[in-house]
Each structure stands twice: as structure tokens, then as C-alpha cells.
PDB file of N, CA and C in Angstrom:
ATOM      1  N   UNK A   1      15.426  -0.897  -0.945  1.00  0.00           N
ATOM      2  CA  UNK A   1      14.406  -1.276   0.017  1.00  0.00           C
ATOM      3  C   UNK A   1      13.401  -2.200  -0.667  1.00  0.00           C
ATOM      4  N   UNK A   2      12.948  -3.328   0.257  1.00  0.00           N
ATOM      5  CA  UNK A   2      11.517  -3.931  -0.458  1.00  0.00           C
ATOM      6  C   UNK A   2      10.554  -3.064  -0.606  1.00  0.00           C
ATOM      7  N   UNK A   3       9.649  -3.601  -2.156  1.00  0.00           N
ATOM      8  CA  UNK A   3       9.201  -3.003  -2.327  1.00  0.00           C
ATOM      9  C   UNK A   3       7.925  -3.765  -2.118  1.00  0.00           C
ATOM     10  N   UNK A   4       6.350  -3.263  -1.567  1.00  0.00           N
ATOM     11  CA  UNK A   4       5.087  -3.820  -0.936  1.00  0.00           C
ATOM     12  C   UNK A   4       4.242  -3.116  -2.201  1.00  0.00           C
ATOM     13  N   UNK A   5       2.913  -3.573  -2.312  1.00  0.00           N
ATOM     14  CA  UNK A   5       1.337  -3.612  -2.787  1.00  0.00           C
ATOM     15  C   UNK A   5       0.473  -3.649  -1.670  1.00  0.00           C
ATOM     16  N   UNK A   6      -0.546  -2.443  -1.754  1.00  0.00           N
ATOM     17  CA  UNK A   6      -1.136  -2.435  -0.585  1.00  0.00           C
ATOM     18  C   UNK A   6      -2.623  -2.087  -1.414  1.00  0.00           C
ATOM     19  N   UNK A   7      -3.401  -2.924  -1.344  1.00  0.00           N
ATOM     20  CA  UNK A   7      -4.955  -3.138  -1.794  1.00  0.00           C
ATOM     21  C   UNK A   7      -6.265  -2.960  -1.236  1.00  0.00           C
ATOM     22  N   UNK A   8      -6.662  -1.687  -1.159  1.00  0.00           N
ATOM     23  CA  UNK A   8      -7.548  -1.179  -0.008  1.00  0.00           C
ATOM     24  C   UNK A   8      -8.841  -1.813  -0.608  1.00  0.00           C
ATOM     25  N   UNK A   9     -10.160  -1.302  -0.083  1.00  0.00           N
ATOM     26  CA  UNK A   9     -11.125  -1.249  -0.211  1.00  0.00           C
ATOM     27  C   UNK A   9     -12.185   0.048   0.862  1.00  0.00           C
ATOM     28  N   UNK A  10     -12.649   0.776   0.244  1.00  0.00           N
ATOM     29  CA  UNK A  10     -13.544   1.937   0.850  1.00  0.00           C
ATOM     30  C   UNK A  10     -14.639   0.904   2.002  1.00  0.00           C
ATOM     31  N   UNK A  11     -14.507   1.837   3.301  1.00  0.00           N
ATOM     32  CA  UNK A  11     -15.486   1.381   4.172  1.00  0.00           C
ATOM     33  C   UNK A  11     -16.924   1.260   3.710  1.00  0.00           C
ATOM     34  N   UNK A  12     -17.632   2.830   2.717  1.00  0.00           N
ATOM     35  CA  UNK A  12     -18.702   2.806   2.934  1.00  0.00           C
ATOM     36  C   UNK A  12     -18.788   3.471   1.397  1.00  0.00           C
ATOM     37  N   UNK A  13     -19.937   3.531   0.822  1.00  0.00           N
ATOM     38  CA  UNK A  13     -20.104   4.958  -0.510  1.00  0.00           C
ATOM     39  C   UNK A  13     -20.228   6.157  -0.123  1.00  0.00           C
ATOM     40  N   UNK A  14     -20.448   6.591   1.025  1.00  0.00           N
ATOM     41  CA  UNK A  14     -20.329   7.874   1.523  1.00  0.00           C
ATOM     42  C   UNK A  14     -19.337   8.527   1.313  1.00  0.00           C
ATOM     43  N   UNK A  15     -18.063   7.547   1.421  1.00  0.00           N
ATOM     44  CA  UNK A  15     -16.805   7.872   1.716  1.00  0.00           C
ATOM     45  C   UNK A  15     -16.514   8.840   0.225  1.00  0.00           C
ATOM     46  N   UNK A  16     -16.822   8.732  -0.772  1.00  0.00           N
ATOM     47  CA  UNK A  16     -16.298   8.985  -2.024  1.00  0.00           C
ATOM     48  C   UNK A  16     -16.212  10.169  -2.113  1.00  0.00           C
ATOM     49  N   UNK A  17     -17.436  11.637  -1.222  1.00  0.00           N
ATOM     50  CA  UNK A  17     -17.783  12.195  -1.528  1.00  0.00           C
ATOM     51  C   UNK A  17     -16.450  13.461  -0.525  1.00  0.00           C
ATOM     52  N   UNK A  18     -15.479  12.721   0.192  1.00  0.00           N
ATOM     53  CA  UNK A  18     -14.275  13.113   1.080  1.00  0.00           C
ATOM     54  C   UNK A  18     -13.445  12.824   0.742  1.00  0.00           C
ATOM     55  N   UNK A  19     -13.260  11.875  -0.403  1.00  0.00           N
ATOM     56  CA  UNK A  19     -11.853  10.637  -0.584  1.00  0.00           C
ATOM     57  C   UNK A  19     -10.650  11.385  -0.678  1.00  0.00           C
ATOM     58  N   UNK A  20     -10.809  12.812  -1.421  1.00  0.00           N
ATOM     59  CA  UNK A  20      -9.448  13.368  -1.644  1.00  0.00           C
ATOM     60  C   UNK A  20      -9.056  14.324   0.006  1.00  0.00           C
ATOM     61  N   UNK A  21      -9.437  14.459   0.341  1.00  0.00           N
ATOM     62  CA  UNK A  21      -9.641  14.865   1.978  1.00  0.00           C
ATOM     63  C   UNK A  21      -9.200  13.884   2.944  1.00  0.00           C
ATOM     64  N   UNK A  22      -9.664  12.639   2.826  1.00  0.00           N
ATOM     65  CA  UNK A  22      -9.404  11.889   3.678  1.00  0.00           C
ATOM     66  C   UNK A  22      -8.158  10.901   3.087  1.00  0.00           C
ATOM     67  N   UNK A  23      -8.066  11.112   1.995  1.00  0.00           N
ATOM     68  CA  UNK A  23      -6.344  10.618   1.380  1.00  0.00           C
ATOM     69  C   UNK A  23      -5.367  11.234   2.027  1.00  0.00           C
ATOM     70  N   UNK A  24      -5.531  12.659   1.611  1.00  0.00           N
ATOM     71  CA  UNK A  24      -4.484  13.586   2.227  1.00  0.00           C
ATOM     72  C   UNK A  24      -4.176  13.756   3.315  1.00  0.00           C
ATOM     73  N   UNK A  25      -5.259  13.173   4.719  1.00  0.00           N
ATOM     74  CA  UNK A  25      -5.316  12.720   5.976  1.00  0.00           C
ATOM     75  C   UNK A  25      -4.239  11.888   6.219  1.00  0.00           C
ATOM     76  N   UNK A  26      -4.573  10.613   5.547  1.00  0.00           N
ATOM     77  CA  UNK A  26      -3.948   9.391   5.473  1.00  0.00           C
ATOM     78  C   UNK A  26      -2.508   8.981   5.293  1.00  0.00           C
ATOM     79  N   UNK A  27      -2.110  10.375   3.948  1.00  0.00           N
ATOM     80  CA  UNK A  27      -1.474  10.180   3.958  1.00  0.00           C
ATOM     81  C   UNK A  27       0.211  11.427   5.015  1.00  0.00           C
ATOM     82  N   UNK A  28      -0.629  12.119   5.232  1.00  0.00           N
ATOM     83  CA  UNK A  28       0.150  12.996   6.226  1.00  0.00           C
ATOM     84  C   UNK A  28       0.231  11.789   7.667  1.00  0.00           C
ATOM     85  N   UNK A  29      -0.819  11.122   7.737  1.00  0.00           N
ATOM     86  CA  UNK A  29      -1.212   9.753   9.209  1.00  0.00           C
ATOM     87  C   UNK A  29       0.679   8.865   9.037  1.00  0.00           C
ATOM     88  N   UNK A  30       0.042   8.471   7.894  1.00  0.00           N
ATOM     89  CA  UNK A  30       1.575   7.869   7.191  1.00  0.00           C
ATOM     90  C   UNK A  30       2.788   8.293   7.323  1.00  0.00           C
ATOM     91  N   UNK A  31       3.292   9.955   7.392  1.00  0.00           N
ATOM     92  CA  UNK A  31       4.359  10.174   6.587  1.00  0.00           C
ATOM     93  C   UNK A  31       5.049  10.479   8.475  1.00  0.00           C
ATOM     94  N   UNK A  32       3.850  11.002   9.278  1.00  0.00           N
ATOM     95  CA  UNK A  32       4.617  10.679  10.624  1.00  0.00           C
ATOM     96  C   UNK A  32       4.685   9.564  11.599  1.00  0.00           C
ATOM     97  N   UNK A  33       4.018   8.543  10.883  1.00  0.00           N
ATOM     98  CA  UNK A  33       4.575   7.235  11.731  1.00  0.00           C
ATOM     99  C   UNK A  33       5.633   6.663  11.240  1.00  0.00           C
ATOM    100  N   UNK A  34       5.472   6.491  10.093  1.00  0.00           N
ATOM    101  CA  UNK A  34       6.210   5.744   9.261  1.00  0.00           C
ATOM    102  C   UNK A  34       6.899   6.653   7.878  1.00  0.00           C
ATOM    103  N   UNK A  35       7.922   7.729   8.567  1.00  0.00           N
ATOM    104  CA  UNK A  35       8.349   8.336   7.700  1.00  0.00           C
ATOM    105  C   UNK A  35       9.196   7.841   6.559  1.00  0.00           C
ATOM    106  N   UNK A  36       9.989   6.950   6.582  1.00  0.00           N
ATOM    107  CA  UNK A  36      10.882   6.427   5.663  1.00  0.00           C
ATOM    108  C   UNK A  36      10.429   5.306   4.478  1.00  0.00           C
ATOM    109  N   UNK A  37       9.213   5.509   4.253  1.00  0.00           N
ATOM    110  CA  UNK A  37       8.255   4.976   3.576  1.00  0.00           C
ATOM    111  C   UNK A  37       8.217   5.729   2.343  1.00  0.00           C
ATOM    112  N   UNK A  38       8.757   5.486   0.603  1.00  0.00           N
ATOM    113  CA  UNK A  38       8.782   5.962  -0.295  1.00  0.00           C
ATOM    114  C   UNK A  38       7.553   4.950  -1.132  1.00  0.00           C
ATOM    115  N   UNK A  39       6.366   6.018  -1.548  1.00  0.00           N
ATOM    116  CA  UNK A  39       5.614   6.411  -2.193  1.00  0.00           C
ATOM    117  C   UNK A  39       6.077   6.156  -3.461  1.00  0.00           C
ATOM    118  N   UNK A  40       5.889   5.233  -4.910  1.00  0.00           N
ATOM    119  CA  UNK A  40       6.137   4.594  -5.753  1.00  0.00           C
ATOM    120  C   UNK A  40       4.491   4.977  -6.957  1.00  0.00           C
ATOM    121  N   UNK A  41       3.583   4.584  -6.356  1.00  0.00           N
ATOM    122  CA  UNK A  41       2.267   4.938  -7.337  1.00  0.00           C
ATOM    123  C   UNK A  41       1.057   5.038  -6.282  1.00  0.00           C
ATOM    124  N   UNK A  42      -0.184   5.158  -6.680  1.00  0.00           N
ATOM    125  CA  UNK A  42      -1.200   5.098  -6.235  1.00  0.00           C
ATOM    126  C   UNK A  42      -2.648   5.571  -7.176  1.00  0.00           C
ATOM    127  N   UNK A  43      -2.836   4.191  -7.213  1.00  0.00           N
ATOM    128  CA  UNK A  43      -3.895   3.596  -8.431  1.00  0.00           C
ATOM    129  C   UNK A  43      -5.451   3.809  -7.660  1.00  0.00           C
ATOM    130  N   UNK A  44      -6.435   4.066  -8.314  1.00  0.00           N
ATOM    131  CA  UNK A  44      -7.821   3.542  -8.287  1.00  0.00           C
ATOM    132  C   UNK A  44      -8.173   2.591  -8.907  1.00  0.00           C
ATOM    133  N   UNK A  45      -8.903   1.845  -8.434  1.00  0.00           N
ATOM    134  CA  UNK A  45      -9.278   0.875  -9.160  1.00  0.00           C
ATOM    135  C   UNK A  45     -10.187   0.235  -9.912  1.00  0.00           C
ATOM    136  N   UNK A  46     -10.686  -0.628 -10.594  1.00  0.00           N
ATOM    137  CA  UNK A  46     -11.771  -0.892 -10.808  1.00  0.00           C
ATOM    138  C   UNK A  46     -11.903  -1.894 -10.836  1.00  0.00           C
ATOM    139  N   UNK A  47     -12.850  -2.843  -9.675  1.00  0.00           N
ATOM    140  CA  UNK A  47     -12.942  -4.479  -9.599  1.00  0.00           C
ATOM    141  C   UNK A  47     -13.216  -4.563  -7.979  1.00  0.00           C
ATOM    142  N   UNK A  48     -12.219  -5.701  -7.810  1.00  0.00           N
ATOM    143  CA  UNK A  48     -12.564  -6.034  -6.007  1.00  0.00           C
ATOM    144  C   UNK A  48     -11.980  -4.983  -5.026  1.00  0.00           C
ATOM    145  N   UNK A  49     -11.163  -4.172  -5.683  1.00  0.00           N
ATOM    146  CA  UNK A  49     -10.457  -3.204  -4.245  1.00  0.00           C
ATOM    147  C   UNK A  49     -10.673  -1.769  -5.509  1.00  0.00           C
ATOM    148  N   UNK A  50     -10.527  -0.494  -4.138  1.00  0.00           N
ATOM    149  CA  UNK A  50     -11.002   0.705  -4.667  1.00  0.00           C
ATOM    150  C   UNK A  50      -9.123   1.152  -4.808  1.00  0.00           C
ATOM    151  N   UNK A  51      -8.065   0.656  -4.676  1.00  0.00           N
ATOM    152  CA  UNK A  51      -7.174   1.668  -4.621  1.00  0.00           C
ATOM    153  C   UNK A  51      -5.932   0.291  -4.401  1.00  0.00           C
ATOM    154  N   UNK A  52      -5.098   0.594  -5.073  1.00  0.00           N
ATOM    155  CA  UNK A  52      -4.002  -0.224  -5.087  1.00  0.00           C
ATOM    156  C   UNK A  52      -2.510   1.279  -5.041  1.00  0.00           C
ATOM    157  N   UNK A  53      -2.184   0.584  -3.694  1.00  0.00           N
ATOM    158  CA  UNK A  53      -0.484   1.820  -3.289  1.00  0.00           C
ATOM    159  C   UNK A  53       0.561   0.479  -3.682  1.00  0.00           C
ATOM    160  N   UNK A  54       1.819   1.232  -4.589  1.00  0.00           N
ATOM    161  CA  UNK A  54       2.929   0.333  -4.335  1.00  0.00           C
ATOM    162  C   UNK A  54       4.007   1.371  -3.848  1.00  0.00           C
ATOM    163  N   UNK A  55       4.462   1.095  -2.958  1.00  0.00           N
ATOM    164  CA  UNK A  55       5.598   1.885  -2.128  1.00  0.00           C
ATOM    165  C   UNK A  55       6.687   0.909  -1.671  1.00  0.00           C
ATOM    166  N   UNK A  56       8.079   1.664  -1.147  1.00  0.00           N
ATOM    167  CA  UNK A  56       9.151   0.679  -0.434  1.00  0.00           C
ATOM    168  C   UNK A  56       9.020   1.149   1.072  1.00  0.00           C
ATOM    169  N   UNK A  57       9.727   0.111   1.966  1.00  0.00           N
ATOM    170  CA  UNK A  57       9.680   0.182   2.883  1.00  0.00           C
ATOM    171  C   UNK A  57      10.885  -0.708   3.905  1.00  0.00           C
ATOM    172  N   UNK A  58      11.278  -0.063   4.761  1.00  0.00           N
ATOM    173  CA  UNK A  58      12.545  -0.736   5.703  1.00  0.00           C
ATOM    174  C   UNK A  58      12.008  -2.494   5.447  1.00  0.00           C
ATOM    175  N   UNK A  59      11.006  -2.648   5.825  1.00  0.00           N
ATOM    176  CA  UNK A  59      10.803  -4.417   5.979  1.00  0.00           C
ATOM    177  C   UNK A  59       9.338  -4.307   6.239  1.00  0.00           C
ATOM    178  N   UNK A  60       8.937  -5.966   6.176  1.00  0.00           N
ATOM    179  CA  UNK A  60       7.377  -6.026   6.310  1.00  0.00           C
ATOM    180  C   UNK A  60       6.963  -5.466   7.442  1.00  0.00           C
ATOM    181  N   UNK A  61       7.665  -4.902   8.441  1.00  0.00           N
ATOM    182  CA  UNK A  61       6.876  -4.375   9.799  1.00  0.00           C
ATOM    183  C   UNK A  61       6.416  -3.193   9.651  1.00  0.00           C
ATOM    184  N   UNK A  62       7.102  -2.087   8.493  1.00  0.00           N
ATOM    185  CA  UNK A  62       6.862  -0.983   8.353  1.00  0.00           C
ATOM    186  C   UNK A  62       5.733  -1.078   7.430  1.00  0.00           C
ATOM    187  N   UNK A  63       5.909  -2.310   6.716  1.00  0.00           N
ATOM    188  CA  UNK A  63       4.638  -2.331   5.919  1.00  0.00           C
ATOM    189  C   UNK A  63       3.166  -2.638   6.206  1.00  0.00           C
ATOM    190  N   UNK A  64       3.606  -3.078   7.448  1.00  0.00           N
ATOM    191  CA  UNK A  64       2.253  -3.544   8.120  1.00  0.00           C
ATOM    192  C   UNK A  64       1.626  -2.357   8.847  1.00  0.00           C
ATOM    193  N   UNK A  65       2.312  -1.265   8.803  1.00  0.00           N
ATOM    194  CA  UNK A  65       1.944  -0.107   9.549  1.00  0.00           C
ATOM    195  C   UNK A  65       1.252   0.285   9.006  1.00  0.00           C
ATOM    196  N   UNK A  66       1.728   0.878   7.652  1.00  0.00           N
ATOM    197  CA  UNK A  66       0.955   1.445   6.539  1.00  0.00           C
ATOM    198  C   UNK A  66      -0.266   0.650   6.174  1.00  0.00           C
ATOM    199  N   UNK A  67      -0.532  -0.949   6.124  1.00  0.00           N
ATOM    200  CA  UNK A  67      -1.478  -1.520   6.200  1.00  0.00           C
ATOM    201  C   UNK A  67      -2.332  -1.123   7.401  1.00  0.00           C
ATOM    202  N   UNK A  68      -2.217  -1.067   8.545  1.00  0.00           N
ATOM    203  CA  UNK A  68      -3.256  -0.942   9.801  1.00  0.00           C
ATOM    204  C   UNK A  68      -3.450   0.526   9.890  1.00  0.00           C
ATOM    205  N   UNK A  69      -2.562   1.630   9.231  1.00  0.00           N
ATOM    206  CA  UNK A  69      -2.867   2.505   9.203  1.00  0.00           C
ATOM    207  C   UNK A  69      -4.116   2.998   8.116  1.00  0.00           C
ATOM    208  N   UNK A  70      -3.817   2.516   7.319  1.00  0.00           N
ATOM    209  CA  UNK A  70      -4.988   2.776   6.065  1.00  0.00           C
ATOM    210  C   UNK A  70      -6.631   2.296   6.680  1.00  0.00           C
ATOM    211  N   UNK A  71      -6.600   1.079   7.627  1.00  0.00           N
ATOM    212  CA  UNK A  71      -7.550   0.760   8.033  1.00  0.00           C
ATOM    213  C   UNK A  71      -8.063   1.707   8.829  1.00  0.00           C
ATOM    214  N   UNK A  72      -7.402   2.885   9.729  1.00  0.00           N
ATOM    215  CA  UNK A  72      -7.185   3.417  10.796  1.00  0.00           C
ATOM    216  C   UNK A  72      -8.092   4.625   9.965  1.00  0.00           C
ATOM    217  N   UNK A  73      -7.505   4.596   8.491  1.00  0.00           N
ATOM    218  CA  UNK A  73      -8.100   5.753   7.559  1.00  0.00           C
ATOM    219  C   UNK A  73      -8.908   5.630   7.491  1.00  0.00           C
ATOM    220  N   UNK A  74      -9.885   4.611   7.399  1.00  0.00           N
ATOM    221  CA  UNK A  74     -11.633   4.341   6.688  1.00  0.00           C
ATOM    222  C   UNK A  74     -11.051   3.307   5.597  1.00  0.00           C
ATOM    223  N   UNK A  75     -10.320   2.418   5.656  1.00  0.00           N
ATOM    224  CA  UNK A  75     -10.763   1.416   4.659  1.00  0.00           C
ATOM    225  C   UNK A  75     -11.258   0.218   5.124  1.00  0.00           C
ATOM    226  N   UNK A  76     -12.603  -0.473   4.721  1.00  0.00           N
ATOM    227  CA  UNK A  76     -13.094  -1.333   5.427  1.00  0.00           C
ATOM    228  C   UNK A  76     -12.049  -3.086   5.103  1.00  0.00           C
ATOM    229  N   UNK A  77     -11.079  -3.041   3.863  1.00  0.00           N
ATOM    230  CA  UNK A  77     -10.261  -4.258   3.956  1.00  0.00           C
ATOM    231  C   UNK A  77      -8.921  -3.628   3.389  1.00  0.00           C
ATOM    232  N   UNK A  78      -7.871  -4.107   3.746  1.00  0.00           N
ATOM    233  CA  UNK A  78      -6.421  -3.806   3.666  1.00  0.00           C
ATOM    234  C   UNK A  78      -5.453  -5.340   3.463  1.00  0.00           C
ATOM    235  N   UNK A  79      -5.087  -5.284   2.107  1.00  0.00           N
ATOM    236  CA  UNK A  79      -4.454  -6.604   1.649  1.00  0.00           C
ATOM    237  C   UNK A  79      -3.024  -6.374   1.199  1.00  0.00           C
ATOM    238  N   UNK A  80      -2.004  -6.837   1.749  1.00  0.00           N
ATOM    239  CA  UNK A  80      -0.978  -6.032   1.657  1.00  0.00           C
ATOM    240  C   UNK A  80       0.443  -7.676   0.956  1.00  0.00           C
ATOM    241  N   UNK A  81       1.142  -7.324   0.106  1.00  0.00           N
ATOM    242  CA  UNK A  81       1.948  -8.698  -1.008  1.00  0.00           C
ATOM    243  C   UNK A  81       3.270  -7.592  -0.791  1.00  0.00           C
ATOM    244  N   UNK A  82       4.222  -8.636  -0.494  1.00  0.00           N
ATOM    245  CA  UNK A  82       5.461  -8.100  -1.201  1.00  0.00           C
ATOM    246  C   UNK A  82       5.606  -8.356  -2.627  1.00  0.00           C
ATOM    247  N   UNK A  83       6.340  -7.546  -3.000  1.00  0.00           N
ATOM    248  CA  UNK A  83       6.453  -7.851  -4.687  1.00  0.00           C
ATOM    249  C   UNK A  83       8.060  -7.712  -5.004  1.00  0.00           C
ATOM    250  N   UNK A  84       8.416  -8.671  -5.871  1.00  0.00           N
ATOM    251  CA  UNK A  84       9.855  -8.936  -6.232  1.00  0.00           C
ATOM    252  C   UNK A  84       9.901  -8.330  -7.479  1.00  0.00           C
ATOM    253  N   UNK A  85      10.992  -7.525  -8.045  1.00  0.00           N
ATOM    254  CA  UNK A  85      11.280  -6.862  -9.253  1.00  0.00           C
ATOM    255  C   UNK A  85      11.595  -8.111 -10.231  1.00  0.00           C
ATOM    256  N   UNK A  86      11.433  -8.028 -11.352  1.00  0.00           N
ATOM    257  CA  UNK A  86      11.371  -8.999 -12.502  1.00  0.00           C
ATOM    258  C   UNK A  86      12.495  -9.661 -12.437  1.00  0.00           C
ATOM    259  N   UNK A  87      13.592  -9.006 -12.543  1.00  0.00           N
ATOM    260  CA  UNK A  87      15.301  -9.199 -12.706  1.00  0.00           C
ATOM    261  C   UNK A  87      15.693  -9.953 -11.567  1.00  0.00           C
ATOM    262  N   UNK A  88      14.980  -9.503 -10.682  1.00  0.00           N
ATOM    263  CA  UNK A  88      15.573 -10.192  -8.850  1.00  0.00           C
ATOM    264  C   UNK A  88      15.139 -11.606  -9.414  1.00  0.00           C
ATOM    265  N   UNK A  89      13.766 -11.664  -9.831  1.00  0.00           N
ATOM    266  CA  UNK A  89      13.478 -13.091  -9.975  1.00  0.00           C
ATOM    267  C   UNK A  89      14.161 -13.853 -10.835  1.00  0.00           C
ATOM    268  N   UNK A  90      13.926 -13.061 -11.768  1.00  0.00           N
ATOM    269  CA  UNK A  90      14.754 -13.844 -12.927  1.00  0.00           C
ATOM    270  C   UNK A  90      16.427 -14.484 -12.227  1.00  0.00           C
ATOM    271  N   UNK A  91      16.767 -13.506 -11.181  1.00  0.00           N
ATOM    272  CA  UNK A  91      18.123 -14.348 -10.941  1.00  0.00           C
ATOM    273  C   UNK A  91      17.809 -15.795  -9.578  1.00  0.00           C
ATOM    274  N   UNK A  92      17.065 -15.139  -9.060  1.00  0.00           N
ATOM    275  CA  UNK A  92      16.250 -16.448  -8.476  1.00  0.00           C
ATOM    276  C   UNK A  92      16.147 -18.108  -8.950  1.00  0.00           C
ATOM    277  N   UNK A  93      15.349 -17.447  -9.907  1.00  0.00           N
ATOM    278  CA  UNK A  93      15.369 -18.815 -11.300  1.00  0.00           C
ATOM    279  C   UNK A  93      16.874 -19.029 -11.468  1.00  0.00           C
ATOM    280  N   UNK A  94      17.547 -18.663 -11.643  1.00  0.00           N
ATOM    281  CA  UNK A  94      19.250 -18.927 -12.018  1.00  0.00           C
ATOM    282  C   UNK A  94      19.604 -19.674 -10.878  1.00  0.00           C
ATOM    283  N   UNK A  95      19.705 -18.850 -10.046  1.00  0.00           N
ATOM    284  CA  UNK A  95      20.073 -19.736  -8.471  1.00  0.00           C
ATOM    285  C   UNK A  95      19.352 -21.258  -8.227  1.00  0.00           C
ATOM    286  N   UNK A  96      18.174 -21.557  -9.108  1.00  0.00           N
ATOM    287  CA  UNK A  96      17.915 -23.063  -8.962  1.00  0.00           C
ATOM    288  C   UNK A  96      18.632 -24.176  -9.878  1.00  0.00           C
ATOM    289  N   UNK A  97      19.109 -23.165 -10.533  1.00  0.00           N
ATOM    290  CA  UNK A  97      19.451 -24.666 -11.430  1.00  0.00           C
ATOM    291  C   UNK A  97      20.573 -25.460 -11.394  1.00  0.00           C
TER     292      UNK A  97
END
């Protein structure tokens, strides 16, 4: 399955003081819309976004779920990249030459 990066950002500072509460929300929100969605990492962050998810997913539509869903959670921005495995690329590069 492709695999997505999904780059939140917290609505408010309030939020911090629920985050593990309202994760576990989020992510139960997740697991019945978009059940076939495998869970890969889930980072905090430190810089422009509070939380970086990399997970796979059927295709970008499912990924966009999980994007509008997170918003749905309390995140005030949701930035969502497919990401290509090193090797895929690397044969990519092969295929041009």
C-alpha cells in the first residue's frame, strides 16, 4: 500500500492539557471510517507542526480522510505528502536513463 505523512498542528494550547484523550478519540474516529489504514509511527514534534503520522493507505482518498478527519479532531492545520520508499525511487532514477 502507499505509504502518506500527515503533519498536524494543535488548534489551541489548551488542547495539550487532553492531547492523550483526544488522540485516543481520534484515533478510534479513524479506525471506523477508515479501517484499513495501517498505522506506521506517530511523532511529536518540535518546529512548525505539533505531530507528524506516517501510515499506509488504499490510495490518496483514504488519505484524505484521515487528513479531514484529524481536522474533525481539533487540529487547527492538516498537511498531508505521499512519500516514496528510497529503493522505489532509486528504481525510478533507473527507469530514466
Amino acid at each position: 500500500m502507499p505509504i502518506y505523512i500527515l503533519a498536524t498542528k494543535l488548534q489551541n494550547p489548551d488542547l495539550v492539557a487532553k492531547r492523550k484523550e483526544q488522540g485516543e478519540k481520534y484515533l478510534e474516529l479513524v479506525k471506523e471510517k477508515v479501517p484499513n489504514i495501517k498505522w506506521i509511527a506517530h511523532y511529536a514534534m518540535l518546529g512548525p507542526y505539533d505531530f507528524l503520522d506516517i501510515f499506509e493507505a488504499k490510495n490518496e482518498l483514504e488519505a484524505a480522510k484521515v487528513s479531514l478527519l484529524s481536522r474533525a479532531a481539533g487540529a487547527t492545520f492538516a498537511e498531508s505528502w505521499t512519500a516514496i520508499p528510497y529503493t522505489d525511487f532509486l528504481k525510478l532514477v533507473e527507469d530514466l536513463k
